[in-house]
Each structure stands twice: as C-alpha cells, then as structure tokens.
Protein backbone atom coordinates (compact mmCIF):
# COMPACT_ATOMS: atom_id res chain seq x y z
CA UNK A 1 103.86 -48.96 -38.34
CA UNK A 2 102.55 -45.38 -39.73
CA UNK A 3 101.02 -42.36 -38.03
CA UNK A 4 97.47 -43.63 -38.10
CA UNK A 5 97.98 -47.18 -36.51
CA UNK A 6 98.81 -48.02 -32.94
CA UNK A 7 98.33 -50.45 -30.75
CA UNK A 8 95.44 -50.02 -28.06
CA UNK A 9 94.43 -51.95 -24.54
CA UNK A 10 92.30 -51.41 -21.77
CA UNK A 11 94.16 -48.60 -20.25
CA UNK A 12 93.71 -46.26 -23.31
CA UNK A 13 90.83 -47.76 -25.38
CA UNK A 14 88.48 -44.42 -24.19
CA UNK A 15 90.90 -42.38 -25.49
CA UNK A 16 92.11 -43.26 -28.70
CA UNK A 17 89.35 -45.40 -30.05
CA UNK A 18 85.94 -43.66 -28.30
CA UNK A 19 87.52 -39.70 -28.12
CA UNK A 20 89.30 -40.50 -30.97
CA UNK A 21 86.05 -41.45 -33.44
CA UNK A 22 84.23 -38.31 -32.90
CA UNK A 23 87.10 -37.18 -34.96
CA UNK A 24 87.58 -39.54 -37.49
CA UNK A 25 86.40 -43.36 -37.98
CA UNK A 26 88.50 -46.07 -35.59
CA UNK A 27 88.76 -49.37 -36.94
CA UNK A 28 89.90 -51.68 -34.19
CA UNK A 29 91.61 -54.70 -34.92
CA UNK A 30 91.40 -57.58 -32.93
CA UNK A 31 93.63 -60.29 -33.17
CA UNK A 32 96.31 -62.56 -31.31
CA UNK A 33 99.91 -64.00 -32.12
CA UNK A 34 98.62 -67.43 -33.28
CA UNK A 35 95.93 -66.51 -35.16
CA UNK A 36 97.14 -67.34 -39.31
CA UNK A 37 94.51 -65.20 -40.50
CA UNK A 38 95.43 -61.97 -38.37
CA UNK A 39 98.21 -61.94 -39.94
CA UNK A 40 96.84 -61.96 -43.38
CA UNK A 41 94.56 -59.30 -42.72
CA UNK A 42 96.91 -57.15 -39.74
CA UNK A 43 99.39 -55.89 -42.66
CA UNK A 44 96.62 -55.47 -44.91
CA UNK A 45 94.75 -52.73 -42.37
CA UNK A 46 98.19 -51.07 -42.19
CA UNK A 47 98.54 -50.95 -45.53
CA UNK A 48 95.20 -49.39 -46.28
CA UNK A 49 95.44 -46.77 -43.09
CA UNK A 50 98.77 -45.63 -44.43
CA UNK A 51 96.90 -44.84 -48.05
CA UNK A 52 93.71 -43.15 -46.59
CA UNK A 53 96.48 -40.62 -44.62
CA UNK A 54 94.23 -40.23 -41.66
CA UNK A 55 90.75 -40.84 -43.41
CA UNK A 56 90.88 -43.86 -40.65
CA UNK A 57 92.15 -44.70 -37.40
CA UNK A 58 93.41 -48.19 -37.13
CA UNK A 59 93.89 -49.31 -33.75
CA UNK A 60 95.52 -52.53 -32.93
CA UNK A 61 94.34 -54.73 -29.97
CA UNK A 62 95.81 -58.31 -29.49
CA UNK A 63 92.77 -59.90 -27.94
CA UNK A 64 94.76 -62.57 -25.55
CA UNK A 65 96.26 -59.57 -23.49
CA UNK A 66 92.62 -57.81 -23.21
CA UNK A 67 89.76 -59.62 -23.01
CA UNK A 68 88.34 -57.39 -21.11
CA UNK A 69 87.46 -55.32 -24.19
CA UNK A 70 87.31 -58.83 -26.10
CA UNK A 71 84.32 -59.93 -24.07
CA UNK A 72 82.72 -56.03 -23.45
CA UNK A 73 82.24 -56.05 -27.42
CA UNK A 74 80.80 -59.82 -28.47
CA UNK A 75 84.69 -60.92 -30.02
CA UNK A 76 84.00 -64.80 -30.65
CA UNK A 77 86.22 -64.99 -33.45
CA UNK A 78 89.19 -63.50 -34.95
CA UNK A 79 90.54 -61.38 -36.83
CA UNK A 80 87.26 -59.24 -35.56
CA UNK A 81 86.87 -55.75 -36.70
CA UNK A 82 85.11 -53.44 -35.26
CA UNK A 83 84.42 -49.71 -36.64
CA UNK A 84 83.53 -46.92 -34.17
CA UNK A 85 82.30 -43.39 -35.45
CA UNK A 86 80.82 -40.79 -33.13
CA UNK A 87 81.95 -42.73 -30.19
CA UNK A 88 79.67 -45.44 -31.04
CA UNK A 89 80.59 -48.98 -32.35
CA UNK A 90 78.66 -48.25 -36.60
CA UNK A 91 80.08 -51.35 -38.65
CA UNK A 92 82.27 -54.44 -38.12
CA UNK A 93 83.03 -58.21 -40.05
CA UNK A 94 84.84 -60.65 -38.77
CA UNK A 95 87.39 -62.92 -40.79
CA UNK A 96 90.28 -61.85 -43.08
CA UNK A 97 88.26 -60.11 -46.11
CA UNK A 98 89.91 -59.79 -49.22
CA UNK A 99 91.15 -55.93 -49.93
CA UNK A 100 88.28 -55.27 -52.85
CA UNK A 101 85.68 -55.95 -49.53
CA UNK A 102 87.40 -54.16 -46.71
CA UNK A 103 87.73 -50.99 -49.39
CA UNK A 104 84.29 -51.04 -49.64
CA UNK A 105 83.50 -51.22 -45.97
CA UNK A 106 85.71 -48.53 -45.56
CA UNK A 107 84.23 -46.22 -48.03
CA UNK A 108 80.88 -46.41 -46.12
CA UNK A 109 82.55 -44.97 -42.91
CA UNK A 110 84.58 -42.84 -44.50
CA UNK A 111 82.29 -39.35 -45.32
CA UNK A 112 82.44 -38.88 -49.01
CA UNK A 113 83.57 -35.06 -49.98
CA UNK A 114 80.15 -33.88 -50.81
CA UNK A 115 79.09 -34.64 -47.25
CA UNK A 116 79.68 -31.17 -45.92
CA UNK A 117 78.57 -29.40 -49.04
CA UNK A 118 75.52 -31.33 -48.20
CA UNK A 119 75.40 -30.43 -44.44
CA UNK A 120 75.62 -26.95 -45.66
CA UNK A 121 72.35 -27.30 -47.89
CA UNK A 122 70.40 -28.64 -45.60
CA UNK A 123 71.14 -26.05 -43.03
CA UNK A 124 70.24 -23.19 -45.38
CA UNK A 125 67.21 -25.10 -46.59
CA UNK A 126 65.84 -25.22 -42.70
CA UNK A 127 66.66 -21.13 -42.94
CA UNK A 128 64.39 -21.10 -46.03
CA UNK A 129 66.71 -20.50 -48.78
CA UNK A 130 65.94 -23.17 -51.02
CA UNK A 131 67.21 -22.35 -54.44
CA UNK A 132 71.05 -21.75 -52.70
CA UNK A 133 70.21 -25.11 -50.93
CA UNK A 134 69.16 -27.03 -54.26
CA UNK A 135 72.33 -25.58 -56.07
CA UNK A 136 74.71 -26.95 -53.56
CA UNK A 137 73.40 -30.36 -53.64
CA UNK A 138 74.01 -30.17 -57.03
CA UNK A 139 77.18 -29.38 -56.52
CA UNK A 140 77.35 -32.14 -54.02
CA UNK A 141 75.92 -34.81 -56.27
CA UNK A 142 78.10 -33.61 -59.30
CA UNK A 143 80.54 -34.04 -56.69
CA UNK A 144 80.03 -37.53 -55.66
CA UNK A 145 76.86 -39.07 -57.75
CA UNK A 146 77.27 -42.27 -55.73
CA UNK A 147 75.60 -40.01 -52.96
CA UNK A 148 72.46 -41.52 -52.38
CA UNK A 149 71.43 -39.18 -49.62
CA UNK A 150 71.97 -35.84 -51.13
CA UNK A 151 69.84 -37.41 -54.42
CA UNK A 152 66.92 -38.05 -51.99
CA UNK A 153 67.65 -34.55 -49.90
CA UNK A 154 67.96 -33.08 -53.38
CA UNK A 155 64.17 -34.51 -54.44
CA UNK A 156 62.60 -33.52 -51.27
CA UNK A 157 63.73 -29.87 -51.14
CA UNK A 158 62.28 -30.19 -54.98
CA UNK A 159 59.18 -31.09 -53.16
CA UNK A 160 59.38 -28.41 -51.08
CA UNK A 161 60.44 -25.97 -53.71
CA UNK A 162 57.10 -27.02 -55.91
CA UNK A 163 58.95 -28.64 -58.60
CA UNK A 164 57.63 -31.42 -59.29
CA UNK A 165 58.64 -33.06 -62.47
CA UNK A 166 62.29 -32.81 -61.72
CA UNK A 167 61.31 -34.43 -57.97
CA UNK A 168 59.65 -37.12 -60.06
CA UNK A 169 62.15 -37.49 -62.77
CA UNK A 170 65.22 -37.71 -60.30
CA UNK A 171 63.03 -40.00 -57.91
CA UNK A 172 62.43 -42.38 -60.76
CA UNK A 173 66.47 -42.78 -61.20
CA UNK A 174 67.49 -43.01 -57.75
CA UNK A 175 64.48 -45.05 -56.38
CA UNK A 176 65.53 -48.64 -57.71
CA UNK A 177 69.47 -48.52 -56.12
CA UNK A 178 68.86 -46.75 -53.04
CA UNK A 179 69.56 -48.24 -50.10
CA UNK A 180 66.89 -46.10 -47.46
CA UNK A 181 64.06 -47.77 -48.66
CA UNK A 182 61.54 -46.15 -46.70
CA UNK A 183 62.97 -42.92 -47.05
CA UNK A 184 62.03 -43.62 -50.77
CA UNK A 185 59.02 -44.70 -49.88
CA UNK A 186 57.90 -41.63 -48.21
CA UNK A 187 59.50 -39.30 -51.00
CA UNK A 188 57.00 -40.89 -53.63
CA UNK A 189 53.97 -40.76 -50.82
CA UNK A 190 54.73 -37.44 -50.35
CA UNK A 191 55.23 -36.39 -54.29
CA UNK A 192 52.22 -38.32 -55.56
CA UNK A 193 50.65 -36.43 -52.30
CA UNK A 194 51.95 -32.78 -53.70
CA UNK A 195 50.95 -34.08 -57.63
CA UNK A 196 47.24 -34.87 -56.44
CA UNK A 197 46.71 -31.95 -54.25
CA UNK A 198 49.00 -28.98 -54.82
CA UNK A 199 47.01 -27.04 -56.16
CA UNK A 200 43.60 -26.91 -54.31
CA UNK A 201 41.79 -24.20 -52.73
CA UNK A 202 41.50 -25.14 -48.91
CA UNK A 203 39.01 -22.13 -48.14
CA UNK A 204 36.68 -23.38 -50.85
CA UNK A 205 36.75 -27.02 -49.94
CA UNK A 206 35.87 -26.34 -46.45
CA UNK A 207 32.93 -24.50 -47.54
CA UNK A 208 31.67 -27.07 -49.83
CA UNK A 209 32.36 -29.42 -46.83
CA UNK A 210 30.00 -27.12 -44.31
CA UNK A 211 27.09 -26.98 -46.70
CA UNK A 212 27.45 -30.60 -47.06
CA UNK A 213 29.48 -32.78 -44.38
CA UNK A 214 28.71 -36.09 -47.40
CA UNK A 215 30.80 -34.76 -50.10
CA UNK A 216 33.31 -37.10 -49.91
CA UNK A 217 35.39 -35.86 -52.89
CA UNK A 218 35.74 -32.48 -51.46
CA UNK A 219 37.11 -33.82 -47.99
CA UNK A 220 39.32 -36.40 -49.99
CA UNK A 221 40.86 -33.17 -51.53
CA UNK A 222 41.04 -31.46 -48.86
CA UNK A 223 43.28 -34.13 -46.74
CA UNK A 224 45.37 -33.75 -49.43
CA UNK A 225 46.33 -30.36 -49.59
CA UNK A 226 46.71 -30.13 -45.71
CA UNK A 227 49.15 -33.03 -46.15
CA UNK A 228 50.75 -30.85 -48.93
CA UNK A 229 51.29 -28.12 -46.50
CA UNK A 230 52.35 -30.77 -43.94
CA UNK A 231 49.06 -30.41 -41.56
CA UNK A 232 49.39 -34.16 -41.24
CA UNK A 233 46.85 -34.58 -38.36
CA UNK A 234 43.99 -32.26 -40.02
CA UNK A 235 44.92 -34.12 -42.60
CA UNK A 236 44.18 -37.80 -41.21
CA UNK A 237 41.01 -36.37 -39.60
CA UNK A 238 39.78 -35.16 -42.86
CA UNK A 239 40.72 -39.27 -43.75
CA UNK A 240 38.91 -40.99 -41.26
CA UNK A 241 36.07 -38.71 -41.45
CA UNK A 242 35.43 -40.57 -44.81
CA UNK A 243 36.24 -43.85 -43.68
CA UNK A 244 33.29 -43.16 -40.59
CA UNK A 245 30.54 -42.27 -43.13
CA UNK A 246 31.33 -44.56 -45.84
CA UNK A 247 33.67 -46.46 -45.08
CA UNK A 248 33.78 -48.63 -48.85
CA UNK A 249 33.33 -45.13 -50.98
CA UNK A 250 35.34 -44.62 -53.85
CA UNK A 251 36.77 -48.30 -53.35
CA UNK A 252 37.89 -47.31 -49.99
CA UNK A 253 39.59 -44.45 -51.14
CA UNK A 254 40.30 -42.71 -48.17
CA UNK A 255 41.46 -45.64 -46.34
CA UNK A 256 44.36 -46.07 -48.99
CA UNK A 257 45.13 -42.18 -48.86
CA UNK A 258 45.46 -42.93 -45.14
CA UNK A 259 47.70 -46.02 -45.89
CA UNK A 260 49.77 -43.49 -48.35
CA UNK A 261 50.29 -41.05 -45.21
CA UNK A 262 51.42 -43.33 -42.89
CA UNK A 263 54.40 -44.32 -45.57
CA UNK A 264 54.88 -41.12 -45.99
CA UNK A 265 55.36 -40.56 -42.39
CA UNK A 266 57.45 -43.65 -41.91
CA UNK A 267 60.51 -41.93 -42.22
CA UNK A 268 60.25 -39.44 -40.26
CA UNK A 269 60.33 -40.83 -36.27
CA UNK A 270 58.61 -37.07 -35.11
CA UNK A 271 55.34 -38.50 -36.31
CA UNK A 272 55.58 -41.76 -34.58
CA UNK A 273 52.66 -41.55 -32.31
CA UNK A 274 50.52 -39.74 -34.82
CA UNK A 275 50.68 -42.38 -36.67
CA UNK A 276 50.24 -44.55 -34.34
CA UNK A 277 46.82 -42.68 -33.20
CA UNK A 278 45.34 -43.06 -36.04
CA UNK A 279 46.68 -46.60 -37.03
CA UNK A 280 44.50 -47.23 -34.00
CA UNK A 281 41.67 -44.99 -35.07
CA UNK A 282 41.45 -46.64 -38.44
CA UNK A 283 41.63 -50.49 -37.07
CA UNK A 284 38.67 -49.53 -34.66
CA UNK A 285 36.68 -47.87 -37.07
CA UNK A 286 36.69 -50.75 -39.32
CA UNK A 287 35.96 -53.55 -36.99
C-alpha cells in the first residue's frame, strides 16, 4: 500500500475516483479474490503508482463486493481497468498487460511537461502575440518532441504568422506519425490554401469580377484569399458561384477547392453546419 492507492466502493467512488480526476488521472482497478490474473496485474498497478509519486491515482475496487459500479461501467471481465480524467471515464483495457503496455497507456493520460507551456502559447496566441506564442512551443516541443499536438499548434500559428515554408517543412515531418489525422488534414488544406492565395489583392479581384461575373479565374482567386483570411462562407459562395456557371471549368476546379475547404474545416466542429450548407448546396447543384 502507498499514498496514491486505496481501495474504493460504492460509498466513496464520487469522491475519490470522479472529484478526484479533475485533479489528477484515476485508474480504477477492478478485480476479485479468485481472479489469478488480478493478482498478476494488482501488485503491478501498485508498483507503478508508487513510481509516478502522484502522476496517477490508483484506486482499488474488488468487483464481487460492488457490482453496482461493476455493472454501471460495462465490467464483463477482469482484471478491468478503467482510467477517468476530468471526471469522465478517457481510456481503459481489460486483462493483465505486461508492464512495457500499461507504461504506455499510462503515459497517454499522464500530461507530458510541455503541456502547460503549451496551454500558455495558445492563450497568448488567441491575445495576438504570436511570436511569444511560437517561441514557447518551441520550448515545449524541445521540451517533449514526442508532442504531437504542440508540433501541429506550432504549424498552424506558423500559418497564422505567414510563414510558410517552416509551416510546410515542419508539416512534412510530423504529418506521417501523427495520430489526429484530420487535424493534419486540415493543416495542409489550410497551408496549400495560404500558399495559393496569400498574396492576392481582394479589392482588385472583385472588380475584375463586377465588370465580368464569367471570369472564373478571378473568383477562383478570390475564394482563396477570403479562406486565407478565414471568410470561409464568402469564401464557399465565391466556390459554388463557379460550380453554377460552369460547373466542369478548369476540370472542375472549383468543386475540388470546395472539397479542399470542407477538409480544412473538418477539424474544427464551429463550422459544422457551414459545411454542411454547402455540402448540400454543392450535391444539388450538380444533380
């Protein structure tokens, strides 16, 4: 027995596995007496919340005496463990894992120790300071480069900061192991996006566009450098404009471009129903 593992039932489960995980991550154990492989992997868990020093929570719930709690979260088999964080049940396996396994499920609960340099970046980044933001996910990444998220946080506030080849030159290493696929998805929409059309003259394309509503090449332009400046509807209604007149121009140009925004929106759940509008608009104005 150590400081960070205790036994849990019914009576305090709220308390020192929910209250307790908004905290720190709660693994809860459950197992039973008879059960050969709970106490393979019981000792183990001890073992391993001893070493972290409070990094976890293990608590301990024999499943026979509370199956209450057994049946409230889907136990069919022991050892089950489940892992709560935030007061919310994130990760679990079931069965005795070997140690190299159940370090590595622990290390993605666990935040890593760039995580609030991180936090701190992104919060001055919303404020608009974007070259202290950039410089502390640096710091973050140098910190922990098996980071994923702070590389991808790191290439979109390149985006946003207009520099482009390192966006594209850190998007290139990171895109093949990272795990947030769409998230990478949308970061090379939205930098092939900023490549294509960064550097347009809105005013002057929407004059070319009112002496002549057919120039299809000017509106193509211009949909991109709304989308550059994040004017994602004007942007799709520049797009389907196209795909209305000439629907096959450019070999249906605009209709990928409109494909490419809707990737780039996919990870980003705000823009949900715009995309869905015009998902919609684009299926009706082909059939």
């Amino acid at each position: 027995m150590n400081a960070h593992a205790y036994d849990v039932s019914l009576a305090d489960f709220d308390e020192k596995v929910l209250t307790a995980s908004q905290q720190v991550p709660v693994l809860v154990d459950f197992w039973a007496p008879w059960c050969q492989p709970c106490r393979i992997l019981k000792p183990l868990l001890e073992k391993l919340a001893a070493e972290y020093g409070g990094q976890f929570i293990l608590a301990k719930i024999n499943s026979d005496e509370n199956q209450e709690l057994s049946q409230r979260y889907g136990v069919r088999g022991i050892p089950a463990v489940k892992a709560f964080v935030g007061g919310q049940l994130a990760d679990e396996f079931t069965g005795a894992l070997p140690e190299p396994q159940i370090r590595e499920f622990l290390e993605r609960l666990i935040p890593s120790p760039a995580e609030s340099l991180r936090q701190e970046a992104l919060a001055l980044a919303a404020g608009g300071d974007l070259p202290t933001a950039r410089k502390l996910l640096a710091d973050a990444i140098n910190l922990d480069p098996k980071n994923d998220v702070a590389y991808l946080d790191f290439v979109e506030l390149s985006i946003d900061a207009n520099e482009l080849a390192e966006a594209k030159e850190l998007l290139d290493v990171i895109a093949d192991r990272a795990r947030d696929r769409s998230r990478v998805d949308s970061l090379q929409a939205r930098l092939q996006l900023a490549i294509s059309g960064g550097s347009a003259n809105i005013g002057a394309l929407y004059a070319q566009l009112t002496a002549d509503a057919d120039q299809h090449e000017a509106r193509l332009q211009l949909s991109n450098a709304l989308a550059v400046q994040q004017k994602y509807r004007d942007a799709l209604e520049q797009l389907i404009e196209i795909v209305r007149r000439d629907r096959k121009w450019n070999d249906e140009a605009a209709r990928k471009a409109m494909l490419n925004l809707f990737t780039l929106l996919a990870a980003q759940p705000q823009y949900d129903d715009l995309v869905r509008e015009f998902r919609i608009a684009l299926a009706r104005t082909l059939n």
